[in-house]
PDB file of N, CA and C in Angstrom:
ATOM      1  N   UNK A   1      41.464 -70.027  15.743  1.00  0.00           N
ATOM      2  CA  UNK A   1      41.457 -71.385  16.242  1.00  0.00           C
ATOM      3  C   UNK A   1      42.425 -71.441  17.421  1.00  0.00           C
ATOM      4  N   UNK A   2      42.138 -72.052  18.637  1.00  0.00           N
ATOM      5  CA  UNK A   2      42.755 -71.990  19.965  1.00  0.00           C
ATOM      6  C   UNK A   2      43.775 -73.819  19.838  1.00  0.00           C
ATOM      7  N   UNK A   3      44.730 -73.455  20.414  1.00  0.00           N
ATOM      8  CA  UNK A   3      45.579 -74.280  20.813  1.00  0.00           C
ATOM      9  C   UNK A   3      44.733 -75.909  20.811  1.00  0.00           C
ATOM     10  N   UNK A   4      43.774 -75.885  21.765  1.00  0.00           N
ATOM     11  CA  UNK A   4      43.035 -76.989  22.468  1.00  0.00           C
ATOM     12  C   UNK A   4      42.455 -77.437  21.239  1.00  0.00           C
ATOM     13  N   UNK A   5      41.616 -76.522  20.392  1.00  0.00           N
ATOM     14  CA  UNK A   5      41.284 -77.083  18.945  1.00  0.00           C
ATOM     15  C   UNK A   5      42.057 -77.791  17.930  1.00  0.00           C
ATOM     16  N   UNK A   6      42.988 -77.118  17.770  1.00  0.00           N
ATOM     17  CA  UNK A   6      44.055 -77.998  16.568  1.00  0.00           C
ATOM     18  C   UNK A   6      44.561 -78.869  17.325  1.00  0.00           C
ATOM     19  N   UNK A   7      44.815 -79.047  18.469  1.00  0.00           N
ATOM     20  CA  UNK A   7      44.909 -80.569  19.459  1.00  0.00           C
ATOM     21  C   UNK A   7      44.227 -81.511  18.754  1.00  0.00           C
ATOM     22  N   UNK A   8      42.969 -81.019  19.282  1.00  0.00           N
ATOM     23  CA  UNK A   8      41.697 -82.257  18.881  1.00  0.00           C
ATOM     24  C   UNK A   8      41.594 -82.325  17.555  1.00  0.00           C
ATOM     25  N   UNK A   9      41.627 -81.736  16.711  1.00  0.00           N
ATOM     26  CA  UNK A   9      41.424 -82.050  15.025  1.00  0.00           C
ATOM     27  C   UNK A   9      42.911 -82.649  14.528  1.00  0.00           C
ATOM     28  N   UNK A  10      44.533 -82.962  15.273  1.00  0.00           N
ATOM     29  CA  UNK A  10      45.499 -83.174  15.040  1.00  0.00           C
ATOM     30  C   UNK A  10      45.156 -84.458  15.482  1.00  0.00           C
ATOM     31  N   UNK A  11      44.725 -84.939  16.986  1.00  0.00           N
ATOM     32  CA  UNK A  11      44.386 -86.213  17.332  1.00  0.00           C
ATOM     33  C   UNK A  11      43.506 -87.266  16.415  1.00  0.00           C
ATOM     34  N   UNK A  12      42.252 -86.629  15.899  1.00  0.00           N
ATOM     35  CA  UNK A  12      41.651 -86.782  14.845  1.00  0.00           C
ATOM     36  C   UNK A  12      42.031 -87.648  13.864  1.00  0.00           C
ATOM     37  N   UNK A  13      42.896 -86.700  13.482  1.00  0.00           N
ATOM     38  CA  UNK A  13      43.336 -86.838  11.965  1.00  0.00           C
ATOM     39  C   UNK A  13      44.315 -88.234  12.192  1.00  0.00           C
ATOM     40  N   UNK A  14      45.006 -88.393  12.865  1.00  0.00           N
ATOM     41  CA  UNK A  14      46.120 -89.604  13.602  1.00  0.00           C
ATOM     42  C   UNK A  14      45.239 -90.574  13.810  1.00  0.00           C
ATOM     43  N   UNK A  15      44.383 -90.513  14.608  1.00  0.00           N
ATOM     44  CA  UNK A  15      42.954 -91.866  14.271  1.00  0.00           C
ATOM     45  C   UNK A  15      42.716 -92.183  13.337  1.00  0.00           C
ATOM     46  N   UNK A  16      42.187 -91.551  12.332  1.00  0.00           N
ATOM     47  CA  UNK A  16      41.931 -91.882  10.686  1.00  0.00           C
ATOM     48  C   UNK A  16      42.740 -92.540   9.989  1.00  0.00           C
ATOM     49  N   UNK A  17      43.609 -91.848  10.153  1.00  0.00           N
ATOM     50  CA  UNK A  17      44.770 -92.671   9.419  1.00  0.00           C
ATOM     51  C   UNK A  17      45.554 -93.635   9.863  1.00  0.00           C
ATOM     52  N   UNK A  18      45.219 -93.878  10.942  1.00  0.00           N
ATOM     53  CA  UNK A  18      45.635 -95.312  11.909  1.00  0.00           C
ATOM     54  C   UNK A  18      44.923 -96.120  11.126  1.00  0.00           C
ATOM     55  N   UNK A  19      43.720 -95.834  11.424  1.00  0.00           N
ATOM     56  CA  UNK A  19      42.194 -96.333  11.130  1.00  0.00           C
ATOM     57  C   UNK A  19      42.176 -97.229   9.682  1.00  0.00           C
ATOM     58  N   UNK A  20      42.818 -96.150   8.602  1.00  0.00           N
ATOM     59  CA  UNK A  20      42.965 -96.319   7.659  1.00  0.00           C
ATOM     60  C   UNK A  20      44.200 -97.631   7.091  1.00  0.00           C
ATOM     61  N   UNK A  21      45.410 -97.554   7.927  1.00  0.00           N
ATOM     62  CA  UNK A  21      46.006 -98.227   7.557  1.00  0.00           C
ATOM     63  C   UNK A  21      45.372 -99.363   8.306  1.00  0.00           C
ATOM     64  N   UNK A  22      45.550-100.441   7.614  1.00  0.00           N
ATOM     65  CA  UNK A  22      45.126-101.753   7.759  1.00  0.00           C
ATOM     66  C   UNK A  22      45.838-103.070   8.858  1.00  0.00           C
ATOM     67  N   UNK A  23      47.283-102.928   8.952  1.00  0.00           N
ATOM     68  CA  UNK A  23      48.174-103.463   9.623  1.00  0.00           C
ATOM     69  C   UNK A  23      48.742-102.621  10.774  1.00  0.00           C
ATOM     70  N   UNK A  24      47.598-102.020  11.215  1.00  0.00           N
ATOM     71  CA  UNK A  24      47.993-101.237  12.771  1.00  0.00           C
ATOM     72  C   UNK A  24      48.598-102.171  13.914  1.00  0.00           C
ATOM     73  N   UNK A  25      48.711-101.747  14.289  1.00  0.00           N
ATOM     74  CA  UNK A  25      50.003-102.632  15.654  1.00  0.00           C
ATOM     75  C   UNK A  25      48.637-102.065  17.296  1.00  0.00           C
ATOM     76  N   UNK A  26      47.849-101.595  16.646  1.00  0.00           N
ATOM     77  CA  UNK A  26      47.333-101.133  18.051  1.00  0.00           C
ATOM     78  C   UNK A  26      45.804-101.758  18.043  1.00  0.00           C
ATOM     79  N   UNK A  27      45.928-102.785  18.903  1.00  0.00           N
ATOM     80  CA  UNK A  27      44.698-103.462  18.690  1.00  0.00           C
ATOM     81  C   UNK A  27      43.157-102.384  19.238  1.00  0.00           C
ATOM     82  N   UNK A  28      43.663-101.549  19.667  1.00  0.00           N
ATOM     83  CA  UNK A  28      42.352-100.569  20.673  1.00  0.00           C
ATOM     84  C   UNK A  28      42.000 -99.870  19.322  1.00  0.00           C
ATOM     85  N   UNK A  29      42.273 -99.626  18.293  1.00  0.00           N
ATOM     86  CA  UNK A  29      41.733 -99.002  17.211  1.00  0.00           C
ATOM     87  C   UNK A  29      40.775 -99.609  16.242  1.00  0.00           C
ATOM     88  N   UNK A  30      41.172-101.319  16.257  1.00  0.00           N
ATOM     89  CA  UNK A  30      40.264-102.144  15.652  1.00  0.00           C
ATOM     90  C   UNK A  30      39.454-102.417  16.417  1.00  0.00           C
ATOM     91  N   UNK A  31      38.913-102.486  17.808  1.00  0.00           N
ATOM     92  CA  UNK A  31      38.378-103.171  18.770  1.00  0.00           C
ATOM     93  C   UNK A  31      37.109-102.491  18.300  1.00  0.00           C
ATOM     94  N   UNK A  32      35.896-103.081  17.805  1.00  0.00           N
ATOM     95  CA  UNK A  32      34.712-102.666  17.926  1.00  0.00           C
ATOM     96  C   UNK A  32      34.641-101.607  17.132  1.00  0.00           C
ATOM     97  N   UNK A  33      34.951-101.350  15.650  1.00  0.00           N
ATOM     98  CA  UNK A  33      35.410-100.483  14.765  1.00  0.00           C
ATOM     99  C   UNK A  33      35.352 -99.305  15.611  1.00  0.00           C
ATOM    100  N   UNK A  34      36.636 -98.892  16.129  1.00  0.00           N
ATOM    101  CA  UNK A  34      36.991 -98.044  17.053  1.00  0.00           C
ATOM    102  C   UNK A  34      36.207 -97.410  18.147  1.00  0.00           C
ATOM    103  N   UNK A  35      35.897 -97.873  18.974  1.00  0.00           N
ATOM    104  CA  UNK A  35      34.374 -97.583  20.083  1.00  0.00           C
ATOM    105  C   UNK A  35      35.533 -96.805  20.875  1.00  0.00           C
ATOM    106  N   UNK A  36      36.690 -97.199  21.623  1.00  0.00           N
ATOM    107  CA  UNK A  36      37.029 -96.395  22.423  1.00  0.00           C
ATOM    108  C   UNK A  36      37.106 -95.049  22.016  1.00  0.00           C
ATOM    109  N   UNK A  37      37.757 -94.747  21.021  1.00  0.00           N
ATOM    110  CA  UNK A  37      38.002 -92.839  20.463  1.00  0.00           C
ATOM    111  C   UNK A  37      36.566 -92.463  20.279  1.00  0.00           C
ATOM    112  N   UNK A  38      35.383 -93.197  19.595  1.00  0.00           N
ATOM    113  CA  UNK A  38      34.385 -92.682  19.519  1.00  0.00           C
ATOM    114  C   UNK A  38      33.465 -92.289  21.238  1.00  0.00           C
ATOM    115  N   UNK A  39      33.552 -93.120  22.122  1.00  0.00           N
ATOM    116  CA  UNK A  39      33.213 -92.954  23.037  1.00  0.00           C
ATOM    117  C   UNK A  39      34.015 -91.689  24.454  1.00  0.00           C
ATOM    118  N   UNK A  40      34.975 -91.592  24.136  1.00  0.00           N
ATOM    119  CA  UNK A  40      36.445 -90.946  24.554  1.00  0.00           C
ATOM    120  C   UNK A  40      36.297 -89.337  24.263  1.00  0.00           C
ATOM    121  N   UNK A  41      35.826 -89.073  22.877  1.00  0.00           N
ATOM    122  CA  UNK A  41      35.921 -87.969  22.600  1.00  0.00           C
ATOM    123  C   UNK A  41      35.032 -87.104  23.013  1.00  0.00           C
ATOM    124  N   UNK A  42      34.174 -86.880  23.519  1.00  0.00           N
ATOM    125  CA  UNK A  42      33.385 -86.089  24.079  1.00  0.00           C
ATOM    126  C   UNK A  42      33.504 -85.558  25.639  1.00  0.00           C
ATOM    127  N   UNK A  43      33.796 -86.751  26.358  1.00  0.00           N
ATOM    128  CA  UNK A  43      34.472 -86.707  27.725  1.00  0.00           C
ATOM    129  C   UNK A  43      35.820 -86.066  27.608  1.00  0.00           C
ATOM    130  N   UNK A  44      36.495 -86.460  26.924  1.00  0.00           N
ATOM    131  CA  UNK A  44      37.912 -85.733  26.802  1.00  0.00           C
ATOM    132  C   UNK A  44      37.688 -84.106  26.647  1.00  0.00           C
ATOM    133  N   UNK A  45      37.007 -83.717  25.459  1.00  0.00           N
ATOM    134  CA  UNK A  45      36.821 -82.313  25.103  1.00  0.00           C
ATOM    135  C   UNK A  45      36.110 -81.604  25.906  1.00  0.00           C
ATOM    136  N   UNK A  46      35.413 -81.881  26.552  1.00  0.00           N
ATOM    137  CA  UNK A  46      34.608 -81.332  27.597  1.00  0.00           C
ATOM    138  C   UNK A  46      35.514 -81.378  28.687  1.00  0.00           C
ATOM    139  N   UNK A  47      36.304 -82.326  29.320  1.00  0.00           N
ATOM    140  CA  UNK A  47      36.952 -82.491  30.272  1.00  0.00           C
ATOM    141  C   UNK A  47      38.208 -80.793  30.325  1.00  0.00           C
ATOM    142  N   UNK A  48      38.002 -80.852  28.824  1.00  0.00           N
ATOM    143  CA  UNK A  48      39.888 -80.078  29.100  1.00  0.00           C
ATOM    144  C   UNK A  48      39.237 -78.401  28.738  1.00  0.00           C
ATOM    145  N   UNK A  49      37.682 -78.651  28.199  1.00  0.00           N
ATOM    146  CA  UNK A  49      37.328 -77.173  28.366  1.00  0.00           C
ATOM    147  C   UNK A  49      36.828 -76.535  30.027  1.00  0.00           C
ATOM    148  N   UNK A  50      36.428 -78.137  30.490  1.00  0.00           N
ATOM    149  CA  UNK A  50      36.350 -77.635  31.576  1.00  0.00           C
ATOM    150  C   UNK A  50      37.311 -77.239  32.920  1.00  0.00           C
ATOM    151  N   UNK A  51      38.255 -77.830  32.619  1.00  0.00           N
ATOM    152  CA  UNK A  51      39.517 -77.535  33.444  1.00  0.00           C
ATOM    153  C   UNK A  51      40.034 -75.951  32.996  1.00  0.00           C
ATOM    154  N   UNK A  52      40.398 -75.871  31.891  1.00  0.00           N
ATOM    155  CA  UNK A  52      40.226 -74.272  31.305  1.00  0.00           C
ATOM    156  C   UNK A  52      39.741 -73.210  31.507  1.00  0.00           C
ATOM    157  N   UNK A  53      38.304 -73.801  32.091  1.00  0.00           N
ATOM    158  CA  UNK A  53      37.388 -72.661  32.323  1.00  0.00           C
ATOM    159  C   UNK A  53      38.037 -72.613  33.878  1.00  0.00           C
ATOM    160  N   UNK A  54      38.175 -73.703  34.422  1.00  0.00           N
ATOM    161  CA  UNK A  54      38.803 -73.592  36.036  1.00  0.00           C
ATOM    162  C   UNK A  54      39.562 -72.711  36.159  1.00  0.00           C
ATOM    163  N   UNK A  55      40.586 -72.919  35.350  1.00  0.00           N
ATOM    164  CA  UNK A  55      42.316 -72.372  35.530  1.00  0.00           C
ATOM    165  C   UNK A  55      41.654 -70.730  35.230  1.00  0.00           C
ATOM    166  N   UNK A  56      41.066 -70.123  33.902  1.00  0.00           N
ATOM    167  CA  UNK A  56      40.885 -69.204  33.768  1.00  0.00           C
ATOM    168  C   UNK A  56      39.709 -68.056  34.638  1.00  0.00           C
ATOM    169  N   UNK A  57      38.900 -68.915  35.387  1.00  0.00           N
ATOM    170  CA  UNK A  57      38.147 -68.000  36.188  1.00  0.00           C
ATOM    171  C   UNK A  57      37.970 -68.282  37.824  1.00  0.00           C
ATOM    172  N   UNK A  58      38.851 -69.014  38.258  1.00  0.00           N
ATOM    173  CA  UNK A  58      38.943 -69.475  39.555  1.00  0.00           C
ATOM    174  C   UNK A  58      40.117 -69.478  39.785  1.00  0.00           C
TER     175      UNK A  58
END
């Protein structure tokens, strides 16, 4: 498992359990039972494999 992976499954896991607790202080987690992280995460992970692939073959 690479660095960038346990990132994203550490970020994850910190959502959930935001998620989970009920009296969050961060209104962007309740907004639209969480649309931003759901929408976020794919662009993000792609974003930072693709910079990666930059750094490592260019």
């Amino acid at each position: 498992m690479t660095l960038r992976t346990a990132i994203f499954i550490f970020l994850i896991a910190v959502n959930a359990l935001m998620l989970i607790k009920q009296n969050s202080s961060l209104a962007i987690l309740q907004y639209r039972d969480n649309l931003p992280a759901k929408l976020l995460y794919w662009p993000s992970l792609l974003g930072v494999l693709l910079a990666l692939t930059i750094l490592v073959f260019f």
